[in-house]
Protein backbone atom coordinates (compact mmCIF):
# COMPACT_ATOMS: atom_id res chain seq x y z
CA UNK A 1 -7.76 -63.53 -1.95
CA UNK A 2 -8.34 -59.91 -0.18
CA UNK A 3 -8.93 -57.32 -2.72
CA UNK A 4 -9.64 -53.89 -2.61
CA UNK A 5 -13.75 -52.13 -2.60
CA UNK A 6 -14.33 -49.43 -5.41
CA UNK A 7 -16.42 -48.39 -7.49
CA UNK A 8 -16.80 -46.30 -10.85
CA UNK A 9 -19.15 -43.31 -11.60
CA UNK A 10 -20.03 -40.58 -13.90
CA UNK A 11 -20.08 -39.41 -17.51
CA UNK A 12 -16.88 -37.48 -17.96
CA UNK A 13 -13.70 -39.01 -19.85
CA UNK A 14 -11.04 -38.09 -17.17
CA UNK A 15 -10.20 -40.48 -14.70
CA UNK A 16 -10.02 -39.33 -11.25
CA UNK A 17 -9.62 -41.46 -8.33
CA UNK A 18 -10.62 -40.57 -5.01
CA UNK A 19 -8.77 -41.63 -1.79
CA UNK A 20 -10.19 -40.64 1.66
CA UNK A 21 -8.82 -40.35 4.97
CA UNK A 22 -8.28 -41.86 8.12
CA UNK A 23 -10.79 -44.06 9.60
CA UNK A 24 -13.30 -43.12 6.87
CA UNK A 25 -14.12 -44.37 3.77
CA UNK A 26 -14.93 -43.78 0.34
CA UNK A 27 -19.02 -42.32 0.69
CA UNK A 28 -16.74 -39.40 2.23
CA UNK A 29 -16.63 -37.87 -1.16
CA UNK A 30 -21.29 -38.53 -1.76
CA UNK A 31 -21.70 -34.80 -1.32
CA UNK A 32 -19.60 -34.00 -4.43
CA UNK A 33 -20.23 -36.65 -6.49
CA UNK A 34 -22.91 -35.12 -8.12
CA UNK A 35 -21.13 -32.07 -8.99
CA UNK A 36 -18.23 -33.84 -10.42
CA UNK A 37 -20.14 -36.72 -12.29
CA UNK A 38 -20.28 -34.65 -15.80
CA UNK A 39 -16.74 -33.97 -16.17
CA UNK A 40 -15.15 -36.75 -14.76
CA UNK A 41 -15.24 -40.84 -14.56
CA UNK A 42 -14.92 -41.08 -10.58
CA UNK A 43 -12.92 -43.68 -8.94
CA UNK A 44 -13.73 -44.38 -5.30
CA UNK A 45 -12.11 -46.72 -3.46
CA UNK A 46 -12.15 -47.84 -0.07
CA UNK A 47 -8.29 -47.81 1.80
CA UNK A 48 -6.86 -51.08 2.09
CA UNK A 49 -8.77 -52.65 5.79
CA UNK A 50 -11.18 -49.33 5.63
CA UNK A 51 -14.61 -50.15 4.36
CA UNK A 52 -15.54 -52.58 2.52
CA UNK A 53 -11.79 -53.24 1.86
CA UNK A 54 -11.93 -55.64 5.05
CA UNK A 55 -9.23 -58.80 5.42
CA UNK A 56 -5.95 -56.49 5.32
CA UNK A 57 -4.17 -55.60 8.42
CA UNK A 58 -1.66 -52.55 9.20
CA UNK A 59 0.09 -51.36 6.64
CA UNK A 60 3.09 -49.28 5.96
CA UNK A 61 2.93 -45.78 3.30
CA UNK A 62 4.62 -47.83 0.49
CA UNK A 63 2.51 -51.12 1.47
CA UNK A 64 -0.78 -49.46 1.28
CA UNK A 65 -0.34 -47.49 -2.24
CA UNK A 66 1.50 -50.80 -3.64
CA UNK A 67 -1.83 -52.64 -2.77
CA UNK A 68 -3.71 -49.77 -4.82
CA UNK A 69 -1.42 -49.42 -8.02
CA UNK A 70 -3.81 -52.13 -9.62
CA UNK A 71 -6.88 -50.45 -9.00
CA UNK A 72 -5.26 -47.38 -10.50
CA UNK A 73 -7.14 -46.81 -14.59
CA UNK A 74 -3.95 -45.51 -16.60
CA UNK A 75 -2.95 -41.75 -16.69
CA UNK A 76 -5.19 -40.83 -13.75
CA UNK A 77 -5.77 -37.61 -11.54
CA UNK A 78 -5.42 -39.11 -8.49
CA UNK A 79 -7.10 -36.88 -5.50
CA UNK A 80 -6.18 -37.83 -2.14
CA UNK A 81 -7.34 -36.27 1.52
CA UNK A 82 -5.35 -36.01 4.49
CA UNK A 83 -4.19 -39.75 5.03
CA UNK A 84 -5.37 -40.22 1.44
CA UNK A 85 -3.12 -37.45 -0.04
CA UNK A 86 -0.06 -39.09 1.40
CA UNK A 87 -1.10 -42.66 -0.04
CA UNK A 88 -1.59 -40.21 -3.82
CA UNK A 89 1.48 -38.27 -3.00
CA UNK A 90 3.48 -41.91 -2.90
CA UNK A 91 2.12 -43.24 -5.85
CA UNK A 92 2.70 -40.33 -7.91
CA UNK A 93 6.46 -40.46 -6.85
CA UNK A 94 6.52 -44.62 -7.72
CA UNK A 95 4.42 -45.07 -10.15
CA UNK A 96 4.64 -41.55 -12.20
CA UNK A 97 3.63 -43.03 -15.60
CA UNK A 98 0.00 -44.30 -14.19
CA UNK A 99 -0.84 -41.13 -12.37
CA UNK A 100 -1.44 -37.91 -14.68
CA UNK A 101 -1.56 -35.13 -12.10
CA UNK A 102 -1.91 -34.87 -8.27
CA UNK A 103 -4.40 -33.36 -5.85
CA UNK A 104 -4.11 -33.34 -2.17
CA UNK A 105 -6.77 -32.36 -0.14
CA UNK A 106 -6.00 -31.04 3.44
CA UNK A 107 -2.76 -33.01 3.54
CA UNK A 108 0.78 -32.80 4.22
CA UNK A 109 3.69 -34.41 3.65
CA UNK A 110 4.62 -34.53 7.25
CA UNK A 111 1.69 -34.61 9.66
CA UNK A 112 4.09 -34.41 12.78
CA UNK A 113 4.92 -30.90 14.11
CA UNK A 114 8.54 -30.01 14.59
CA UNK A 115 10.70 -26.83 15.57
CA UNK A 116 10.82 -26.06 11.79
CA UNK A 117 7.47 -27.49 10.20
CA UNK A 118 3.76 -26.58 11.84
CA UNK A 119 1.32 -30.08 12.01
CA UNK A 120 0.20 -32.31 14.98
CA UNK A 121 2.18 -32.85 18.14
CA UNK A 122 3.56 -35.99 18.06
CA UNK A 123 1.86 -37.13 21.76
CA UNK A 124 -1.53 -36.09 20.55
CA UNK A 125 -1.10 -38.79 17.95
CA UNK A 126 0.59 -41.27 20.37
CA UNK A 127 -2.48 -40.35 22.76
CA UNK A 128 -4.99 -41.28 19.96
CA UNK A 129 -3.39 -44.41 19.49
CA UNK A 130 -3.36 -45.20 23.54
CA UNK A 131 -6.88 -44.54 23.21
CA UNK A 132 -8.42 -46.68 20.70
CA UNK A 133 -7.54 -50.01 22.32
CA UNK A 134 -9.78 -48.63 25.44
CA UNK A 135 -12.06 -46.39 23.99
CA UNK A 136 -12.66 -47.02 19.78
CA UNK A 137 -15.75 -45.14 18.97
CA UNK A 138 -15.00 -41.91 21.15
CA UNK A 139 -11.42 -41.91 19.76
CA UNK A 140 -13.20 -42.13 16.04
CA UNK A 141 -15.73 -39.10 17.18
CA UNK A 142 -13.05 -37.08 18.79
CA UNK A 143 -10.51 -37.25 15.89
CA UNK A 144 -13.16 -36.62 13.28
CA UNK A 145 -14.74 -33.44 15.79
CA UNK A 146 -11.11 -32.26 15.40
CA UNK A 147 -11.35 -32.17 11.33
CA UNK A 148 -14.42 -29.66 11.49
CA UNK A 149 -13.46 -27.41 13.86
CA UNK A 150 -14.20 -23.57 13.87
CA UNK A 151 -16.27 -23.60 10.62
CA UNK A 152 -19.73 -22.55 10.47
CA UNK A 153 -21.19 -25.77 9.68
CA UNK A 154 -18.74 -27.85 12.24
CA UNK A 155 -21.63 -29.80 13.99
CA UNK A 156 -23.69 -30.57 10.94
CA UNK A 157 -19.67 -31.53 9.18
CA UNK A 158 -18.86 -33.54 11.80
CA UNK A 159 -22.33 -35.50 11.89
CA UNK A 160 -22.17 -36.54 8.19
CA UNK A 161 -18.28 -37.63 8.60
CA UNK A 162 -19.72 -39.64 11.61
CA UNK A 163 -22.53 -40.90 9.58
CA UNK A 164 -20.01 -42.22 6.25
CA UNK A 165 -17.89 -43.84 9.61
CA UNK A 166 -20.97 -46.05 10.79
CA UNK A 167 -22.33 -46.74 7.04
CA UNK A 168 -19.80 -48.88 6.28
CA UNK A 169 -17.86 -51.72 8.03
CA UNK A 170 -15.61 -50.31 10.90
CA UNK A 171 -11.39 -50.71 10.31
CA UNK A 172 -10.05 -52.97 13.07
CA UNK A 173 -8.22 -51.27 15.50
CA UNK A 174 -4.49 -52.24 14.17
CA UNK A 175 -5.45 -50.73 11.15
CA UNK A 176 -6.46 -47.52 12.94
CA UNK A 177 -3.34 -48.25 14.51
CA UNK A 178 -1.37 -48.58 11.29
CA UNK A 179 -2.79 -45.29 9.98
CA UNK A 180 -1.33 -43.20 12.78
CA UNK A 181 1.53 -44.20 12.95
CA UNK A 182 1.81 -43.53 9.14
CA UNK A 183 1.00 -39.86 10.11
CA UNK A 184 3.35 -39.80 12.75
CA UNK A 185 6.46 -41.12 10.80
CA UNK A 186 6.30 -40.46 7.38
CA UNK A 187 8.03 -37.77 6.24
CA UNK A 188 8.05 -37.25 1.93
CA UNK A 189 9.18 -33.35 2.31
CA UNK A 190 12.46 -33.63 0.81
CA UNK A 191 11.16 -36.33 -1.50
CA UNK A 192 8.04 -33.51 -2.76
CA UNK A 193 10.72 -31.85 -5.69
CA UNK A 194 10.93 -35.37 -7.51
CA UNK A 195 7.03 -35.01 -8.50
CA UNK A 196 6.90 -34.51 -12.29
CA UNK A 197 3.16 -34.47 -12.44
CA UNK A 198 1.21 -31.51 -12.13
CA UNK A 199 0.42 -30.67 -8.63
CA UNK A 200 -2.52 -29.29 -7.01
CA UNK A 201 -2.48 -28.45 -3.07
CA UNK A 202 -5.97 -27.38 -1.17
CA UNK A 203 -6.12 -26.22 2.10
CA UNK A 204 -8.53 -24.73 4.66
CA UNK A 205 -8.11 -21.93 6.53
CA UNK A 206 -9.27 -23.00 9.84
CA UNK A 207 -7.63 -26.44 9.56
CA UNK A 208 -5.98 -27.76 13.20
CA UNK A 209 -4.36 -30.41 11.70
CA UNK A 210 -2.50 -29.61 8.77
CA UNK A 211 -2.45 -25.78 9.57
CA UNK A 212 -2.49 -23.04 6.53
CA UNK A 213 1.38 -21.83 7.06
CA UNK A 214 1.87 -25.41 5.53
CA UNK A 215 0.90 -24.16 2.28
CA UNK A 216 2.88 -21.09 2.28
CA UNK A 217 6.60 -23.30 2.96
CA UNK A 218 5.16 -25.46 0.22
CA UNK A 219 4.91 -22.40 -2.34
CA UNK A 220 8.34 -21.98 -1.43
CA UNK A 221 9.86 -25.29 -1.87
CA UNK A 222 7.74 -26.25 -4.71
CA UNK A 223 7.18 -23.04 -6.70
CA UNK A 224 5.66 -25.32 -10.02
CA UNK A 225 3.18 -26.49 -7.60
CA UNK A 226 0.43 -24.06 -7.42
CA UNK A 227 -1.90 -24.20 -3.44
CA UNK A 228 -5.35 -22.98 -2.86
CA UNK A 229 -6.83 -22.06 0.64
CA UNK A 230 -10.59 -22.40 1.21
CA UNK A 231 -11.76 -19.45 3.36
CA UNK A 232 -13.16 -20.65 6.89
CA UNK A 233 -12.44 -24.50 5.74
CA UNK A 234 -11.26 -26.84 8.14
CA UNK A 235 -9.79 -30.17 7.48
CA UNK A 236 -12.60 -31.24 5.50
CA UNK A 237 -13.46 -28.60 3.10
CA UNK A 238 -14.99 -30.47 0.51
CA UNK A 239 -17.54 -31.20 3.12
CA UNK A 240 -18.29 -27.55 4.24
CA UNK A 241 -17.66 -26.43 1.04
CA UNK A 242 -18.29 -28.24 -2.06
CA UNK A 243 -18.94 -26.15 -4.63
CA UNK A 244 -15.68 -24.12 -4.19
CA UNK A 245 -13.70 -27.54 -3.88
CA UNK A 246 -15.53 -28.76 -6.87
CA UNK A 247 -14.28 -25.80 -9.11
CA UNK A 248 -11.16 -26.08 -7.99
CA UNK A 249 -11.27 -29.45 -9.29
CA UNK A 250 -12.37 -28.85 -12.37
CA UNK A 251 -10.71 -25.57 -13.29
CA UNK A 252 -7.35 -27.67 -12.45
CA UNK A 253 -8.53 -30.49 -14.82
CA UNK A 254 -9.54 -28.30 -17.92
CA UNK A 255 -5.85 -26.88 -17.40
CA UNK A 256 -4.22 -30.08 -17.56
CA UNK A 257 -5.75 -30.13 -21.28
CA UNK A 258 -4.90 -26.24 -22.28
């Protein structure tokens, strides 16, 4: 039977699971690891065919967070990151009663731009998936150059996101596949007010994929949902930045207890 990779670390008592992003996998979140090990018990789990999740093929939004319900410990903070936060996003909306609160990490609830809503044009994503079929790696590289651009660090960023990629066992093209065209088609916008959990949203400034306005028609539409943006952050700011992420984190956790 296919099951999912994870693994469990640190001292704290709150759960928190961590779910990456596309074509990644869970040694994404090494670099703050350390800094969250004390307060928190650290899920990470590798995406259903990401990883060392292998045997699973495409999957669709509600497919892929159905397959990670079971993994879930009960009353979890459950962190997800671009991809990732839409996979945490569904499961709080499901499965409310297994996931305590919700962070999303440079994420969106609709990745696709539109007259009305700012994100990724909807060709650039078709042309991604053209491309992997022909060209795998460079597609990889170029998507993940795209999540550091503009910040200080972005070559040294975009090395160690390249770096978790080859680690690990490489997602079979359908699944690459099956990611995209969850961020081209999924839309949760108008489901977003049904979240009962508490709701944490973090941005980066310099983010080309899920750009900062995002945040602001979010503080709008979801006014008990409080954002953060990460000052010259791109799509990975946990990466460029990990010791502001981190206290986000954690100052959002020791609320949840206040």
């Amino acid at each position: 039977m296919t099951s999912l990779y994870g693994y469990t670390c640190g001292e704290g008592e709150t759960d928190l699971v961590l779910l990456h992003g596309w074509g990644l996998n869970a040694e994404v979140w090494q670099s703050i690891v350390p800094r969250l090990s004390a307060q928190f018990r650290l899920h990470l789990i590798d995406l259903p065919g990401y990883g060392r999740s292998q045997g699973f093929t495409a999957m669709t939004l509600d497919e892929m967070a159905e397959q990670l319900l079971p993994s879930l410990p009960p009353r979890a903070i459950v962190l997800g990151w671009s991809l990732g936060g839409l996979v945490a996003t569904q499961l709080a909306l499901t499965a409310p009663e297994r996931v305590r609160a919700l962070i999303t990490v440079a994420s969106s609830p609709c990745f696709t731009a539109s007259d009305e809503w700012p994100g990724i044009k909807s060709e650039t994503l078709h042309g991604f998936q053209r491309q992997l079929s022909n060209d795998f790696q460079r597609t990889v590289e170029r998507f993940l150059a795209l999540q550091t651009l503009g910040t200080e660090s972005a070559r040294a960023d975009a090395r160690q996101l390249k770096e978790v990629v080859l680690s690990q066992p490489i997602p079979s093209v359908e699944v690459l596949e099956g990611g995209l065209e969850i961020l081209r088609e999924v839309d949760l916008c108008s489901a977003l007010p049904g979240i009962s959990q508490p709701f944490l949203r973090i941005y980066g400034s310099l983010d080309g994929l899920v750009p900062r306005r995002i945040a602001q028609l979010l503080d709008q539409a979801l006014p008990f949902s409080p954002s953060v943006v990460i000052e010259k952050a791109a799509h990975a700011p946990f990466i460029s930045h990990p010791d502001a992420f981190t206290q986000h984190i954690m100052r959002f956790s020791d609320e949840l207890s206040t």
